[in-house]
Every structure is written in structure tokens, then in C-alpha cells.
Protein backbone atom coordinates (compact mmCIF):
# COMPACT_ATOMS: atom_id res chain seq x y z
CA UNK A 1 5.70 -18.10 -0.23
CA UNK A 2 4.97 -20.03 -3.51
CA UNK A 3 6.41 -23.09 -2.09
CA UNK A 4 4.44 -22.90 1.35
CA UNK A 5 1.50 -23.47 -0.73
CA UNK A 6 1.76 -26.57 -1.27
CA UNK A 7 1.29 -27.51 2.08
CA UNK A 8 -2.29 -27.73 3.51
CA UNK A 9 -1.33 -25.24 6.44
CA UNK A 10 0.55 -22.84 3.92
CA UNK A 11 -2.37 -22.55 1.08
CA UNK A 12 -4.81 -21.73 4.17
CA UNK A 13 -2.60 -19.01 5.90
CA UNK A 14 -1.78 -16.93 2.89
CA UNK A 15 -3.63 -18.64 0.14
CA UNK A 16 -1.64 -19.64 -2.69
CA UNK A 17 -1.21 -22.59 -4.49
CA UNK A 18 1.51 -25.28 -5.09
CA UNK A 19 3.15 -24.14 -9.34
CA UNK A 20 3.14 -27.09 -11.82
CA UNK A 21 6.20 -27.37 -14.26
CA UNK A 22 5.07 -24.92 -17.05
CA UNK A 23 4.21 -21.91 -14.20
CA UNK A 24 7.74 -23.00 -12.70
CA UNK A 25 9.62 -23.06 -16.32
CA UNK A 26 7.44 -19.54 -17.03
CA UNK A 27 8.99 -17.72 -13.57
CA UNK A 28 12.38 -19.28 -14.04
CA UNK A 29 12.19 -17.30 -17.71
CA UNK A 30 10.72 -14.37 -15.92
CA UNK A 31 13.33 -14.36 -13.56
CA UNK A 32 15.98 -15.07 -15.72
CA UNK A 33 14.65 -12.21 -18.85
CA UNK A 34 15.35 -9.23 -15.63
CA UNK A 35 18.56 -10.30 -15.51
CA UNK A 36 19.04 -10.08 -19.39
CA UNK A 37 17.12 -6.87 -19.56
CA UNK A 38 19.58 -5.60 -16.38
CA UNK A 39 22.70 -6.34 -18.20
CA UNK A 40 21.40 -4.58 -21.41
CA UNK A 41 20.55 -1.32 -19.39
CA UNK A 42 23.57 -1.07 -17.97
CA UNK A 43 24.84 -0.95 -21.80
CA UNK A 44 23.25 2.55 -22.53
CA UNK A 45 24.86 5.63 -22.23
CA UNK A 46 24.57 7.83 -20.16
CA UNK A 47 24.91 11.05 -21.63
CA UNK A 48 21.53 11.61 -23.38
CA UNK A 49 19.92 11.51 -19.74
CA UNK A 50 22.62 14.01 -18.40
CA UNK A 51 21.40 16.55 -20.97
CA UNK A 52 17.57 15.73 -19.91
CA UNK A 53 18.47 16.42 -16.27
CA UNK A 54 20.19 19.47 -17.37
CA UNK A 55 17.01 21.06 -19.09
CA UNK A 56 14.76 20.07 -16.98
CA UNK A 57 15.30 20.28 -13.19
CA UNK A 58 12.88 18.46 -11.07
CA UNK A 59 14.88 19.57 -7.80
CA UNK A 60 12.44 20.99 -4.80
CA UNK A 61 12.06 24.32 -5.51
CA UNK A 62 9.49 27.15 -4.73
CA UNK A 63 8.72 27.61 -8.80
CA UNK A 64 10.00 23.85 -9.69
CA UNK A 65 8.51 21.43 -12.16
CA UNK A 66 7.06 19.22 -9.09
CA UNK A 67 5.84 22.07 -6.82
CA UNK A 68 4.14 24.05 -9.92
CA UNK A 69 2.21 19.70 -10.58
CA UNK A 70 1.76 19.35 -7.28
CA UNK A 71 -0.26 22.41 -6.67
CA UNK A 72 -2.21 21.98 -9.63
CA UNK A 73 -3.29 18.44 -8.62
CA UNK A 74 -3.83 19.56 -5.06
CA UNK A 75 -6.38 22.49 -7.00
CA UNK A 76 -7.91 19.47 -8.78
CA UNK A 77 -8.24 17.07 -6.08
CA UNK A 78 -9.86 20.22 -3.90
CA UNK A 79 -12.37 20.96 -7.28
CA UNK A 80 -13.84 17.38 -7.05
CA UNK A 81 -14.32 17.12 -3.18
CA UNK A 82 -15.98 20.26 -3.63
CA UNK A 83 -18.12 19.08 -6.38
CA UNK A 84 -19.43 16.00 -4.44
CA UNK A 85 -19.73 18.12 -0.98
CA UNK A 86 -16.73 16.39 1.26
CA UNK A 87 -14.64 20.02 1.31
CA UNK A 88 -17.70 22.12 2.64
CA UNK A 89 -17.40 20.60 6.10
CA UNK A 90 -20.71 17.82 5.75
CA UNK A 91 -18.33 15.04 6.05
């Protein structure tokens, strides 16, 4: 896509531009600093994270962690459609 705008026909249709050598040099680090930061993850250990999962279970279950924030969001997001009159039907 970046390189399709540097044709005429290519900046038009989706609107980018053609990259001069510093934006190229600053994606080529960009690019380049995930696969650094990739290898460096794979370096940690994983049992830290194995006790997390162990204390706190986010499975899908009736009294789970995400059911219990879901339901309290849900209660919020129903509070402020109340409050400006889009849950009482006058849509």
C-alpha cells in the first residue's frame, strides 16, 4: 500500500503518499525492533504466568471473573442510556 502511493492512480484510490529515506530507514527500524522485542519475549519464563492463571481463572463461567465485568458494564452501559432517554423506548 505504501508503495502504491507513489503513483498518481495509487495516492488517489487509497490516499497515501510515496516515504522519503528517513520514514523508510524509521519503518525498517520499526520493523526490525518487533523482531528484537519477539526474540526477547520468547526469553521469559513461563512459570510466573502459570501461577497467575492458576489464581485467577478467567474461564466462562456462571460466577467467573468476565461474566461478574460483563454484567456490571452491561448495568452501566443500561444507567447512561437511561440517563439520556435512549432505554425508555423514545428512540
Amino acid at each position: 500500500m505504501v508503495e502504491i502511493g507513489a503513483t498518481t492512480l495509487g495516492s488517489s484510490l487509497i490516499g497515501t503518499a510515496d516515504l522519503n529515506a528517513v520514514d523508510r530507514i524509521v519503518c525498517w527500524c520499526i520493523g526490525a525492533s518487533t523482531l528484537i522485542w519477539g526474540a526477547i519475549l520468547k526469553k521469559i519464563p513461563l512459570h510466573p504466568f502459570e501461577e497467575f492463571a492458576k489464581k485467577f481463572n478467567l474461564e466462562d463461567t456462571e460466577g467467573g471473573v468476565l461474566n461478574q465485568l460483563h454484567a456490571k458494564a452491561e448495568a452501566n452501559m443500561n444507567k447512561a442510556r437511561n440517563s439520556i432517554g435512549i432505554g425508555k423506548g423514545v428512540d
